[in-house]
N, C-alpha and C. Protein backbone atom coordinates (compact mmCIF):
# COMPACT_ATOMS: atom_id res chain seq x y z
N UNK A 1 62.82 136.94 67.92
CA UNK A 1 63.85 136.04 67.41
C UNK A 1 65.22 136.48 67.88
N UNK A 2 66.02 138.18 67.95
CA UNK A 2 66.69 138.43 68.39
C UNK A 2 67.42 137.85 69.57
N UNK A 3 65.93 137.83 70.63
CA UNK A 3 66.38 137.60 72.21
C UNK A 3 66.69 136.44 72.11
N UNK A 4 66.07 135.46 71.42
CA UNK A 4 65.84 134.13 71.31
C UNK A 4 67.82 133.64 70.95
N UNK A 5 68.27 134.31 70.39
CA UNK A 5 69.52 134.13 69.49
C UNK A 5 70.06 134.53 70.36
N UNK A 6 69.76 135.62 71.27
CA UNK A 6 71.12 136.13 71.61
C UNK A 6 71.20 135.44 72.89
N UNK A 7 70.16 134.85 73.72
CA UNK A 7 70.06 133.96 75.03
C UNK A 7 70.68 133.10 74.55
N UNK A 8 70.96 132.40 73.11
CA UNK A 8 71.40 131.13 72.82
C UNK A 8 72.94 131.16 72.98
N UNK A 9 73.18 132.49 72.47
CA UNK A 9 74.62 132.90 72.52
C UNK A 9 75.40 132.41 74.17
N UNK A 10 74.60 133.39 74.84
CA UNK A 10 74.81 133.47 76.44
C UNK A 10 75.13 132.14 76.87
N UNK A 11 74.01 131.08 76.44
CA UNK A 11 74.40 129.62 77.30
C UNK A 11 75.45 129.26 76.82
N UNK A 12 75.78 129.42 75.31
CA UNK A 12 77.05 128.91 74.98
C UNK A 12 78.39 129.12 75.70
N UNK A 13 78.27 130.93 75.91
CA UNK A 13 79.35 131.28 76.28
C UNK A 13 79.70 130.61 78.11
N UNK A 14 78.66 130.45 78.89
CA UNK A 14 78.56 130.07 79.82
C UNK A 14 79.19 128.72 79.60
N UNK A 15 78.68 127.68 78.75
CA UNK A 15 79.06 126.43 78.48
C UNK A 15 80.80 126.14 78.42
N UNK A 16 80.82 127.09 77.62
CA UNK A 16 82.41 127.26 76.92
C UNK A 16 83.72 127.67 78.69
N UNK A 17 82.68 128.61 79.20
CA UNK A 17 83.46 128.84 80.18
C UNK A 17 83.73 128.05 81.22
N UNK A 18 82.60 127.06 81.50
CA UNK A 18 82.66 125.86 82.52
C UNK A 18 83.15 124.75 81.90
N UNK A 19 83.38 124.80 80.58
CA UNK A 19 84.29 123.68 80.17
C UNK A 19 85.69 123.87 80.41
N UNK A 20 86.21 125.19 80.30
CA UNK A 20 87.44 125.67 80.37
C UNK A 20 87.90 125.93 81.35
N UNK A 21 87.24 125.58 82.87
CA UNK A 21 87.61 125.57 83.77
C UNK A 21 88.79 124.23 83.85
N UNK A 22 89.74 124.29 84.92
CA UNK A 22 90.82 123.40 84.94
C UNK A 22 90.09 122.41 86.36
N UNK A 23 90.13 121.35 86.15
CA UNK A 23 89.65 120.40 87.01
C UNK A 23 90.16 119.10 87.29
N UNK A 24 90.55 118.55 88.52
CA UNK A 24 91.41 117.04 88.24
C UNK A 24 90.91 116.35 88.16
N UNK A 25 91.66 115.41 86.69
CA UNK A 25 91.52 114.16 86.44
C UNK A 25 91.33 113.11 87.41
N UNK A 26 91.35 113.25 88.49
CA UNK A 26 91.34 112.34 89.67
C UNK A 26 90.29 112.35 90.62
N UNK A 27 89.96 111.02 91.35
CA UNK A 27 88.86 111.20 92.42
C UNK A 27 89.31 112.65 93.38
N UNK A 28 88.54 112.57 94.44
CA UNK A 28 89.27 113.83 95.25
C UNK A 28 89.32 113.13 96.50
N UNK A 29 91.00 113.16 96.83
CA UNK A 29 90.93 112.31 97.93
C UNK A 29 91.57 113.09 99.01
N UNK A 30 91.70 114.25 98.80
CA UNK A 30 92.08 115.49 99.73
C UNK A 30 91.34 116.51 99.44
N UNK A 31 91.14 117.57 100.96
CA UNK A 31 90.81 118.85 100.65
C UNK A 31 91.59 120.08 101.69
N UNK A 32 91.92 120.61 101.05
CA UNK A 32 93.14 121.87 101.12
C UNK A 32 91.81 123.31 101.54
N UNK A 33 91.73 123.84 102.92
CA UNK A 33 90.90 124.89 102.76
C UNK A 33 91.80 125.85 103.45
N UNK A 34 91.64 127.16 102.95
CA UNK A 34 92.01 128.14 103.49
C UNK A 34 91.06 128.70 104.26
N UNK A 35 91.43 129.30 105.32
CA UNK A 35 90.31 130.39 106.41
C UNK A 35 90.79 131.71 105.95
N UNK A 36 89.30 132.29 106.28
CA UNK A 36 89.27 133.96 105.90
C UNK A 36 87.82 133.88 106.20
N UNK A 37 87.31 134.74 106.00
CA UNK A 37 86.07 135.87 105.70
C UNK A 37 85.78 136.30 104.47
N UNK A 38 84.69 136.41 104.13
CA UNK A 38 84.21 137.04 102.52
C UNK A 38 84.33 137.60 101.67
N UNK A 39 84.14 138.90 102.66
CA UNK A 39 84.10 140.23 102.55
C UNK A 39 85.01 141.16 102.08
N UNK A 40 84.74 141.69 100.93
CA UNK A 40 86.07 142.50 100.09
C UNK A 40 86.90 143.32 101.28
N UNK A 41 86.40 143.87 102.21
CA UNK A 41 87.07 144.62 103.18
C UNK A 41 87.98 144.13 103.79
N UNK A 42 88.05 142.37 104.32
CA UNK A 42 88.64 141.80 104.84
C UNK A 42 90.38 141.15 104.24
N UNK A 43 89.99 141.22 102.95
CA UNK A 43 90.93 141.04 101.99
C UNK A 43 92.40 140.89 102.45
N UNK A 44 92.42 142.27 102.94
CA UNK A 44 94.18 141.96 103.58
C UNK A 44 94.86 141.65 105.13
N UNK A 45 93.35 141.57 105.74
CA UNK A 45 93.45 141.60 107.24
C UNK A 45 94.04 139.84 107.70
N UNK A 46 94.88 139.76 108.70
CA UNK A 46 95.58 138.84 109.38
C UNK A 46 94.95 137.60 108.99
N UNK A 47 93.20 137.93 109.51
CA UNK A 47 92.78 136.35 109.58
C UNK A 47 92.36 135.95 108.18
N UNK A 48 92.65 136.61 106.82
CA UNK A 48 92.55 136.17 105.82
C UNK A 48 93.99 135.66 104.95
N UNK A 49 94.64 135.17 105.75
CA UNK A 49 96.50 134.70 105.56
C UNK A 49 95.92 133.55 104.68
N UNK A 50 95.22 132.66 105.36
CA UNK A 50 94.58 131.44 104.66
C UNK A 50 93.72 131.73 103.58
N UNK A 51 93.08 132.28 102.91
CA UNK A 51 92.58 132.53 101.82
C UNK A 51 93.37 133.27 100.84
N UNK A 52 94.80 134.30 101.31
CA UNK A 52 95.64 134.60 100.61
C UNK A 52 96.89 133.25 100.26
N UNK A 53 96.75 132.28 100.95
CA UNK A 53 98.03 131.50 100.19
C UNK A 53 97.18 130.58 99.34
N UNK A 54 95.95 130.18 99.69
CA UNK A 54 94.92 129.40 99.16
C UNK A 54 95.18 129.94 97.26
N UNK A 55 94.77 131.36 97.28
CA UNK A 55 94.73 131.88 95.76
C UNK A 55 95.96 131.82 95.33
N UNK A 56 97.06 131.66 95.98
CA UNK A 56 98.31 131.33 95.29
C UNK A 56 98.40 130.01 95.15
N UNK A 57 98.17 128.95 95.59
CA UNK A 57 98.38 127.64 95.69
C UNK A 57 97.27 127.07 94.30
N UNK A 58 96.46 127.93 94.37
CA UNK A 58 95.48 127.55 93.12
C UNK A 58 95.50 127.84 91.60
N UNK A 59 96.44 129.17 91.88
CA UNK A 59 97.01 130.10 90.53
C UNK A 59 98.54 129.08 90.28
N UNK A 60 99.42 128.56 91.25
CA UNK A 60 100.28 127.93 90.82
C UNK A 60 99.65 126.25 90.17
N UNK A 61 98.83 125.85 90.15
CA UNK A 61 98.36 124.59 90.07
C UNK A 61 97.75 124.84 89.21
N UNK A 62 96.80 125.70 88.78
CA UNK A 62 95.79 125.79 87.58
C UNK A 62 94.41 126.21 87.85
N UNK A 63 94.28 125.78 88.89
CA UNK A 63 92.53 125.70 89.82
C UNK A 63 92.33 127.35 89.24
N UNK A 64 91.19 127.25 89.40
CA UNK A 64 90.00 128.07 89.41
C UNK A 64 89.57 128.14 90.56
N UNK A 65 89.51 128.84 91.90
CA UNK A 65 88.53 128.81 92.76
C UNK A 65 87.36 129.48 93.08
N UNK A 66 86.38 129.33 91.93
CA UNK A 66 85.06 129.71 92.15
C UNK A 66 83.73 129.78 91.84
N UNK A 67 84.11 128.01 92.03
CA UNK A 67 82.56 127.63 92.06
C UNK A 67 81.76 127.67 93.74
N UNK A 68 80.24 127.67 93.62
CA UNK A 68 79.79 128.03 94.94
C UNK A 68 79.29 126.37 94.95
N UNK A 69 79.99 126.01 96.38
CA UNK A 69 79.50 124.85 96.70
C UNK A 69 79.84 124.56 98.04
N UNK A 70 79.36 123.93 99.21
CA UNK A 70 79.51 123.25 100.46
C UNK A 70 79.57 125.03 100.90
N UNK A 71 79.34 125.56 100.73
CA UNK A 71 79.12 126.84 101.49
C UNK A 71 80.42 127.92 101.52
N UNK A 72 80.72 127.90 100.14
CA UNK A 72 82.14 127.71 99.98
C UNK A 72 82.64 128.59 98.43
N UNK A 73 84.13 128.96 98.23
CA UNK A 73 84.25 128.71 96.63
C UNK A 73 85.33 127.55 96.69
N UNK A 74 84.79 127.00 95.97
CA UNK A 74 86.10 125.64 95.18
C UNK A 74 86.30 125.69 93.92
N UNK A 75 87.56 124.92 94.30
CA UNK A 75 88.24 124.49 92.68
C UNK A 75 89.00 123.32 92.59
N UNK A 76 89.30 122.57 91.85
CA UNK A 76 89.92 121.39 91.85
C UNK A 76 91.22 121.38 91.25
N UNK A 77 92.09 120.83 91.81
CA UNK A 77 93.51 120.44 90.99
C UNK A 77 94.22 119.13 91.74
N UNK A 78 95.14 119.12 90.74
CA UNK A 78 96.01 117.88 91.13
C UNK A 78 97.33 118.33 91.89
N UNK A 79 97.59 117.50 92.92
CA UNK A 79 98.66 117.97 93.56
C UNK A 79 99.79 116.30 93.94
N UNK A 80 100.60 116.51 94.02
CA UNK A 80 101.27 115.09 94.38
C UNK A 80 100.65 113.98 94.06
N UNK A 81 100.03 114.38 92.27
CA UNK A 81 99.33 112.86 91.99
C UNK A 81 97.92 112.23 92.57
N UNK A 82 97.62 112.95 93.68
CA UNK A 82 96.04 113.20 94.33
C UNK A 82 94.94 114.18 93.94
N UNK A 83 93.83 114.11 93.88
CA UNK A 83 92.56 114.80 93.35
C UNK A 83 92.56 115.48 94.44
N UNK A 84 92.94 116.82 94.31
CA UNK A 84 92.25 118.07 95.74
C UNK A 84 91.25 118.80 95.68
N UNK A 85 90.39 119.46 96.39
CA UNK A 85 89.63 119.96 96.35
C UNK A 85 90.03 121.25 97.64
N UNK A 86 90.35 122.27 96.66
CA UNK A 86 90.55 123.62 97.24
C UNK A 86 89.49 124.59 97.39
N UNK A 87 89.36 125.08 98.94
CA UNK A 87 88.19 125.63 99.49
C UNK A 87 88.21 126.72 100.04
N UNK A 88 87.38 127.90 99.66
CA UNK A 88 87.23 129.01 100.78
C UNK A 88 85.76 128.87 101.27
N UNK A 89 86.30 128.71 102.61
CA UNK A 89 84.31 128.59 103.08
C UNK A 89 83.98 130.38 103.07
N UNK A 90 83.04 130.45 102.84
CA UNK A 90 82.37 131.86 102.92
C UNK A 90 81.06 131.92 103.69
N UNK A 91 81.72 131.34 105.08
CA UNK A 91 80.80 131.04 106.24
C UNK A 91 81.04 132.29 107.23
N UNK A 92 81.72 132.79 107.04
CA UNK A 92 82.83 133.79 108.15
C UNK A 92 83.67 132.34 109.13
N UNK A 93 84.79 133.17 109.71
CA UNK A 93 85.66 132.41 110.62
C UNK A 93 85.15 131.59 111.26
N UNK A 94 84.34 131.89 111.90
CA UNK A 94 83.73 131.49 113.17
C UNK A 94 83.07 130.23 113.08
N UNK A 95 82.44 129.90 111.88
CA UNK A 95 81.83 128.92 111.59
C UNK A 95 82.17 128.25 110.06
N UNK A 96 83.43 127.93 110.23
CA UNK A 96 84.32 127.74 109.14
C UNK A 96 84.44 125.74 108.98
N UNK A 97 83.77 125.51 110.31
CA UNK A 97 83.25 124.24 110.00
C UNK A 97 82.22 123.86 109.37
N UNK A 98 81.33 124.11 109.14
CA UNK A 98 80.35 124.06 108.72
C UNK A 98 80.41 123.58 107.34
N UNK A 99 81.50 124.20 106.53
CA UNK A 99 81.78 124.13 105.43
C UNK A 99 82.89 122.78 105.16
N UNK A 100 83.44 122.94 105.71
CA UNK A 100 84.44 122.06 105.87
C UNK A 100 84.35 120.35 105.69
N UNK A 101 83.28 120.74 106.72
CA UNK A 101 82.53 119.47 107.80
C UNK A 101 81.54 118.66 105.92
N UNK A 102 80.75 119.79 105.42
CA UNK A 102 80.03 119.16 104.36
C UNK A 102 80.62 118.76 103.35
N UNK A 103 81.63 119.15 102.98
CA UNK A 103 82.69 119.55 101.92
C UNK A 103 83.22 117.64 102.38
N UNK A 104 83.97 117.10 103.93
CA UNK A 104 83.99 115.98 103.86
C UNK A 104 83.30 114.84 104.02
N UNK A 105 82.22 114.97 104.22
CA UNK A 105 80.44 114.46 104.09
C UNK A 105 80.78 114.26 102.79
N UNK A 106 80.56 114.73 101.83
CA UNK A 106 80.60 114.57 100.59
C UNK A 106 81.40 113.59 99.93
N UNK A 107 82.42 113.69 100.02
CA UNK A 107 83.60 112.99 99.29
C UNK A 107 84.07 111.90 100.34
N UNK A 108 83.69 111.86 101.42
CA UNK A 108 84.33 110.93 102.87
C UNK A 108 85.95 110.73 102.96
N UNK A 109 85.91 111.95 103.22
CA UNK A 109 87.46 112.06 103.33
C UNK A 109 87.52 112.61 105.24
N UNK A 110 88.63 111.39 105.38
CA UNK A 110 89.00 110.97 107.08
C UNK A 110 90.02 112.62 106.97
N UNK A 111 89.62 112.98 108.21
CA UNK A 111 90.00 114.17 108.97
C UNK A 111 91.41 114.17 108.95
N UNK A 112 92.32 113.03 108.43
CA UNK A 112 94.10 112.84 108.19
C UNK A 112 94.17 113.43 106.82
N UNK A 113 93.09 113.66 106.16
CA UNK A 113 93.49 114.10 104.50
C UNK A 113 92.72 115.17 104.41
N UNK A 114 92.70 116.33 105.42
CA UNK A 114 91.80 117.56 105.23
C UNK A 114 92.91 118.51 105.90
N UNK A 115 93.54 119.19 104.96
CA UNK A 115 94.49 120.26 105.19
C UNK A 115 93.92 122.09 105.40
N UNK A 116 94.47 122.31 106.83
CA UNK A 116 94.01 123.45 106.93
C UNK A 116 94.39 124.83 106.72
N UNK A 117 94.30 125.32 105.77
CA UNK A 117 95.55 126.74 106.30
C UNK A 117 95.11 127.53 106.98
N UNK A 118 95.79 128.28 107.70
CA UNK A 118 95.06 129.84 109.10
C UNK A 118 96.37 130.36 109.55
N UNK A 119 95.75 131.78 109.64
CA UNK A 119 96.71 132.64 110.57
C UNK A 119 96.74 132.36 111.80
N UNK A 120 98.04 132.89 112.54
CA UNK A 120 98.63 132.87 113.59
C UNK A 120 98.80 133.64 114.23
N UNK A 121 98.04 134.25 115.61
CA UNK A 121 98.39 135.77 115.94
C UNK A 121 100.13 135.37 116.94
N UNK A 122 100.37 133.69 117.28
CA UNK A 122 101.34 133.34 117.74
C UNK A 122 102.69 133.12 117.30
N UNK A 123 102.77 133.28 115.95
CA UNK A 123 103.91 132.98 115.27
C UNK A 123 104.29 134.70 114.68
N UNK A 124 105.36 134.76 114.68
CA UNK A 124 106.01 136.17 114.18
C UNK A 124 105.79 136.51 112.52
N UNK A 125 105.55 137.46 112.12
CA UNK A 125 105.47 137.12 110.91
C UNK A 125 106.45 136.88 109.43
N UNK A 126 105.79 136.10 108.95
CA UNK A 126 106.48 135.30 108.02
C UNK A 126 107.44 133.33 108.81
N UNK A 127 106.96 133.54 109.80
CA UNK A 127 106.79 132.13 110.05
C UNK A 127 105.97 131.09 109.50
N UNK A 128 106.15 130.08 109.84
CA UNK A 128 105.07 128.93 109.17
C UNK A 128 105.32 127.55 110.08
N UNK A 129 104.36 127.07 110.51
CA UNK A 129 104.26 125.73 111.45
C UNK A 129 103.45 124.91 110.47
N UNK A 130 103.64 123.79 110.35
CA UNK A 130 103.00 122.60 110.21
C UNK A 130 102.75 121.86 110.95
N UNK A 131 101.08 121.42 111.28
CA UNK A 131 101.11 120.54 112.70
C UNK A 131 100.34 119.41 111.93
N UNK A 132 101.08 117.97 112.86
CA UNK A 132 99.90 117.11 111.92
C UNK A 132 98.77 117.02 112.69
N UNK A 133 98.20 117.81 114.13
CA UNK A 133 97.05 117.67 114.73
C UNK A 133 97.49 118.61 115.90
N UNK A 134 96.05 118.50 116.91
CA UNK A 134 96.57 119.73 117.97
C UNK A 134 95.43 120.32 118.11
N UNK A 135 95.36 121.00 119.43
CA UNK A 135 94.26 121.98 119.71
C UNK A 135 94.00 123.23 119.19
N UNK A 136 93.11 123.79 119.21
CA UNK A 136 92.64 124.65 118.06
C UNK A 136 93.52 126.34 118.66
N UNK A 137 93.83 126.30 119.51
CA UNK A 137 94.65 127.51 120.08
C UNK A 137 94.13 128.73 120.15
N UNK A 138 93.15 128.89 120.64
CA UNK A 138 92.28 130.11 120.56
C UNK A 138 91.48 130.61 119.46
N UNK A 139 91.90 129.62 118.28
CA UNK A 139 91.63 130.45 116.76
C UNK A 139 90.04 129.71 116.56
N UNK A 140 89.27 130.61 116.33
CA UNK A 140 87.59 130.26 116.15
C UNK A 140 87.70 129.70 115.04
N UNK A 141 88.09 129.92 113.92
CA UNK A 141 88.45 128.68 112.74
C UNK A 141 88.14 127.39 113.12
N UNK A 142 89.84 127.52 113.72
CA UNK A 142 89.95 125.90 113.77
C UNK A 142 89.21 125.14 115.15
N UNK A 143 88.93 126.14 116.19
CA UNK A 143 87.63 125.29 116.75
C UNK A 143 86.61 124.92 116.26
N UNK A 144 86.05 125.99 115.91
CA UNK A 144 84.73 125.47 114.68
C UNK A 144 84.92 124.07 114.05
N UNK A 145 85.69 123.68 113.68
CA UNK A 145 86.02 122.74 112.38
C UNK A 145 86.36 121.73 112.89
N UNK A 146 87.07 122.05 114.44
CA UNK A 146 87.21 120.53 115.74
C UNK A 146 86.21 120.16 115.83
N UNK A 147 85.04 121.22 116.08
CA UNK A 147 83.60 121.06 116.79
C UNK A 147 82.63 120.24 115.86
N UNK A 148 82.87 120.60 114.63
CA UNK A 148 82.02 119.94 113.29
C UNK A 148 82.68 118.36 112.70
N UNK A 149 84.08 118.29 113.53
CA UNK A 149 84.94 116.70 112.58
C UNK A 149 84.29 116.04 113.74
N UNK A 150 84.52 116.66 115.03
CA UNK A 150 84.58 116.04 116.59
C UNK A 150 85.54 115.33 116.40
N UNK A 151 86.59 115.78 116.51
CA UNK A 151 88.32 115.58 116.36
C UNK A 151 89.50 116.63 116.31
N UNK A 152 90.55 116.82 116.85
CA UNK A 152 91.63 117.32 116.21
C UNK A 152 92.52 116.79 115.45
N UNK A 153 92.24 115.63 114.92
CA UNK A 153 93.08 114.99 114.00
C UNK A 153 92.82 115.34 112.80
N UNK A 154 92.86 116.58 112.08
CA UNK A 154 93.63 116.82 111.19
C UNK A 154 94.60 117.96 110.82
N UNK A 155 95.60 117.70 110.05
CA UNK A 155 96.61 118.55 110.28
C UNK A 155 96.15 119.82 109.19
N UNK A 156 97.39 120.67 109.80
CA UNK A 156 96.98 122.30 109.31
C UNK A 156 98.83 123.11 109.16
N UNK A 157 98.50 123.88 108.29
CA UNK A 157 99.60 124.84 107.86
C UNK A 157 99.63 125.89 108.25
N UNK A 158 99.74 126.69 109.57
CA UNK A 158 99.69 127.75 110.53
C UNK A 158 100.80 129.06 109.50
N UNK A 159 99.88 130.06 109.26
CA UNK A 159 100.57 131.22 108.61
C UNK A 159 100.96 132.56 109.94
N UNK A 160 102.15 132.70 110.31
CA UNK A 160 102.44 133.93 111.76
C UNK A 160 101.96 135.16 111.01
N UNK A 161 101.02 135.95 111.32
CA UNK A 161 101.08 137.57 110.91
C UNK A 161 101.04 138.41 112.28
N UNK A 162 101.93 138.00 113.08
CA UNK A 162 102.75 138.58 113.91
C UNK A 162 101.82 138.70 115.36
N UNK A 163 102.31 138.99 116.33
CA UNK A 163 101.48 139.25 118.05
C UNK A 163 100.79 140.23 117.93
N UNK A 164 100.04 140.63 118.97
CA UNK A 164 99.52 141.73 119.54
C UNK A 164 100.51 142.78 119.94
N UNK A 165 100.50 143.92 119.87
CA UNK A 165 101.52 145.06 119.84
C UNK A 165 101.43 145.14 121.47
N UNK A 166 100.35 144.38 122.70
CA UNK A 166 100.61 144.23 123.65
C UNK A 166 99.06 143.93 124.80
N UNK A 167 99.15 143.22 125.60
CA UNK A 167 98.69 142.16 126.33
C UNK A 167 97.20 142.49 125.97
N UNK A 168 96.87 144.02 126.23
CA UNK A 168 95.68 144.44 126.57
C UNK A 168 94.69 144.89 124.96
N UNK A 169 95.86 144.69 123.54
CA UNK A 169 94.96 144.75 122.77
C UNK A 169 93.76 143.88 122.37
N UNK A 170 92.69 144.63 121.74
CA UNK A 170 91.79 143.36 121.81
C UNK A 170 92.11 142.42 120.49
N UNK A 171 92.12 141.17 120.84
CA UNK A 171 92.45 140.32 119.85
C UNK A 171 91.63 140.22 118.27
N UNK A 172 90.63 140.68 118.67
CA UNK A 172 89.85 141.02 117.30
C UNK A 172 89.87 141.76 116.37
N UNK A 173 89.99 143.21 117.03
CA UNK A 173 90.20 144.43 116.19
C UNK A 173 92.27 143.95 115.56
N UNK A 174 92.93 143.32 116.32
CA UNK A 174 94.07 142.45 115.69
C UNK A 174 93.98 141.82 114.57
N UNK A 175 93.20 140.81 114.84
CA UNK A 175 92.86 139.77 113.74
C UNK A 175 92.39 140.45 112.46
N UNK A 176 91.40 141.12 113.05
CA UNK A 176 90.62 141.95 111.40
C UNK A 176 91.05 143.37 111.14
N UNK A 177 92.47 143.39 111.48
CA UNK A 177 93.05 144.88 111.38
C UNK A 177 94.06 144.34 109.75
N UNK A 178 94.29 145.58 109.02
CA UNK A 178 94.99 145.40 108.09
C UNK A 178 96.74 145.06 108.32
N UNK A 179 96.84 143.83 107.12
CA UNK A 179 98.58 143.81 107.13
C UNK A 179 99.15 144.87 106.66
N UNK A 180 100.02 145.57 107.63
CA UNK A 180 100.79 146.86 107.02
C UNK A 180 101.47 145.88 105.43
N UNK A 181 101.72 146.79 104.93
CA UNK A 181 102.18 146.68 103.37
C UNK A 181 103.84 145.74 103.49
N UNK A 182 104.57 146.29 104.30
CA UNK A 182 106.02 145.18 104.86
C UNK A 182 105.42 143.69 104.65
N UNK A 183 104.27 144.13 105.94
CA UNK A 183 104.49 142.43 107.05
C UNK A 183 103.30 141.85 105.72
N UNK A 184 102.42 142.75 104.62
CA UNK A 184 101.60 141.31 103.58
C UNK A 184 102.53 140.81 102.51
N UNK A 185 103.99 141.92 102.32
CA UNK A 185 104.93 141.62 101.44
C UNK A 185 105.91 140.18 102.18
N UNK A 186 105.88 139.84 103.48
CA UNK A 186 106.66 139.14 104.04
C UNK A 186 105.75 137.44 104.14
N UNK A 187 104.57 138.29 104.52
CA UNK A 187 103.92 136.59 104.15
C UNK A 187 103.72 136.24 102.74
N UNK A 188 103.31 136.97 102.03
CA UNK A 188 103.33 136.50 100.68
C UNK A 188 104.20 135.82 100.29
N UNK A 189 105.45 136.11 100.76
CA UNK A 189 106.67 135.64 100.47
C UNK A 189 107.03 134.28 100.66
N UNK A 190 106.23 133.54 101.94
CA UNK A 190 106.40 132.50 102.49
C UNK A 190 105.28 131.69 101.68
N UNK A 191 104.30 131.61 100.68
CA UNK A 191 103.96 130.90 99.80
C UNK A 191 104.36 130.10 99.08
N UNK A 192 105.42 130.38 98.30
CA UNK A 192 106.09 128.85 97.58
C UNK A 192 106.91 127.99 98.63
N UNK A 193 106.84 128.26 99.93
CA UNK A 193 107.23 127.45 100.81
C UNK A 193 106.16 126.55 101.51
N UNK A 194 105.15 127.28 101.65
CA UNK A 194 103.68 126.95 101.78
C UNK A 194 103.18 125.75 100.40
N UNK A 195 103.60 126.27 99.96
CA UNK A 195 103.20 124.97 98.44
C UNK A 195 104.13 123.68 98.68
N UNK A 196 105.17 124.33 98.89
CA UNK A 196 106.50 122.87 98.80
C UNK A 196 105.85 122.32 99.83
N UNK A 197 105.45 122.82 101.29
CA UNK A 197 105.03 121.73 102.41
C UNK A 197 104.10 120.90 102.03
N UNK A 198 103.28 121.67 101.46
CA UNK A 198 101.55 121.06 101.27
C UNK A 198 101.73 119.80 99.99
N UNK A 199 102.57 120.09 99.20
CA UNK A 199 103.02 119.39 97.98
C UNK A 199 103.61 117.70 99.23
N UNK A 200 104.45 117.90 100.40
CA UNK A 200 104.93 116.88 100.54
C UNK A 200 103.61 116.14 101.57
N UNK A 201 103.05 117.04 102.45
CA UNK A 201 102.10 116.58 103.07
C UNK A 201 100.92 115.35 102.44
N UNK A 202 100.47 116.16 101.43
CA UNK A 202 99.44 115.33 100.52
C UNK A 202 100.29 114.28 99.55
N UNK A 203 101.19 113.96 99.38
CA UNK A 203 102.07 112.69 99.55
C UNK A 203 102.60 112.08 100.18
N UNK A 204 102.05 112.00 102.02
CA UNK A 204 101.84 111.41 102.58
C UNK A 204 103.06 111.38 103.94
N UNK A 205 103.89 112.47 103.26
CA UNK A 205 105.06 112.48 104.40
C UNK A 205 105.17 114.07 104.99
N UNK A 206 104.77 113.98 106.17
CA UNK A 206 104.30 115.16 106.85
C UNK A 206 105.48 115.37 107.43
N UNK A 207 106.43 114.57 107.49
CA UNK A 207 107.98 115.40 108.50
C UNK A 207 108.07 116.30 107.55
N UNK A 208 108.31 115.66 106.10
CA UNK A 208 109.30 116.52 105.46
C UNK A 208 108.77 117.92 105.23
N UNK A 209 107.21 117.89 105.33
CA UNK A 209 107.03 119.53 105.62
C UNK A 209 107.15 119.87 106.54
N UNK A 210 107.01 119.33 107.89
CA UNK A 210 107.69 120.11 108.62
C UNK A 210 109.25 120.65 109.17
N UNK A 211 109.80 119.77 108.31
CA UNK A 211 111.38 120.10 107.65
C UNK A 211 111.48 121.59 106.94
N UNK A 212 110.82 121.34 105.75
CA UNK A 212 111.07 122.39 104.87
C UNK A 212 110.23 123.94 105.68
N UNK A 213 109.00 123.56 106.63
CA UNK A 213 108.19 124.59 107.14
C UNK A 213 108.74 125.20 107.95
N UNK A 214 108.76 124.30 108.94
CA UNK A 214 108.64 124.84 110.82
C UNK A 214 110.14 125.92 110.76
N UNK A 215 111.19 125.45 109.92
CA UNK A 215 112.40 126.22 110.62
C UNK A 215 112.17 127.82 110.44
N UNK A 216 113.38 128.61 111.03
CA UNK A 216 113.00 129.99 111.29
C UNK A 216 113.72 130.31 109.99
């Protein structure tokens, strides 16, 4: 009888907790994903810029991001009056479409309302570009995710965590090398600027983030 009671307990508390998740009132007619990698190790390294503004963009909004779904963690919130659906694929980089790609299968959302965030080994750090489309620029991310829409039409929020220290480093051990403690204090920083863009984007006027973004 004990176990019996105390399993009963458990579903409740489970119940209680998925009710208390924050979720939008709204269809979902956007989805906001950040790029990164999984892996606790990866945590502070370059190519996880996009999964670090992602958890800020979700902590300022309310979201929860972590339910397991489309290959992924999500969470839902409202942003500019639209139903979003905020995503970390937990595909690794490389195949960051995959997730993406099912995630708009699902909901049929056109490749103009699928916002990307990713690092930049091209932008200096603490820069920020907003593009409303464009080639994937070397970054396995966002090829992946060309390769899975079969398009570059959709736009993305480019995070700089700075160049290669010089021609002949390898770009990888770059990418998945740690942000010195300065340059993760400098992008962090560029987050509520990262929100203001994304805030004007998903209301439908993409200059004005790249107004408030692109400048130095």
């Amino acid at each position: 009888m004990f176990k019996v009671i105390e399993m009963a307990n458990i579903f409740d508390l489970f119940k209680q907790i998925s009710s208390s998740e924050p979720k939008s009132t709204r269809p979902i007619t956007y989805i906001v994903a950040g790029l990164g990698n999984p892996e606790r190790k990866y945590d502070k390294t370059r190519h996880n810029a996009g999964f670090m503004a992602l958890d800020y963009i979700a902590e300022k909004k309310g979201a929860v991001v972590n339910r397991a779904k489309f290959k992924s963690l999500v969470g839902e919130c409202e942003i500019s009056g639209q139903g979003v659906l905020l995503m970390k694929p937990q595909t690794y980089m490389n195949n960051s479409g995959e997730a993406v790609a099912e995630a708009a299968r699902f909901y049929k959302i056109a490749p103009e309302n699928i916002i990307v965030i990713s690092d930049d080994i091209t932008l200096d750090v603490g820069r920020i570009r907003v593009r409303r489309k464009g080639s994937h620029g070397g970054h396995n991310g966002l090829k992946d995710i060309i390769r899975m829409l079969s398009t570059e039409n959709y736009p993305r929020i480019k995070l700089g965590v700075g160049q290669k220290p010089h021609p002949d480093y390898d770009v990888i051990d770059w990418v998945l090398g740690q942000l010195p403690e300065n340059d993760l204090a400098t992008v962090k920083a560029t987050f509520p600027t990262v929100l203001e863009g994304l805030e004007k984007m998903v209301a439908g006027d993409i200059d004005a983030a790249m107004q408030i973004c692109n400048k130095k």
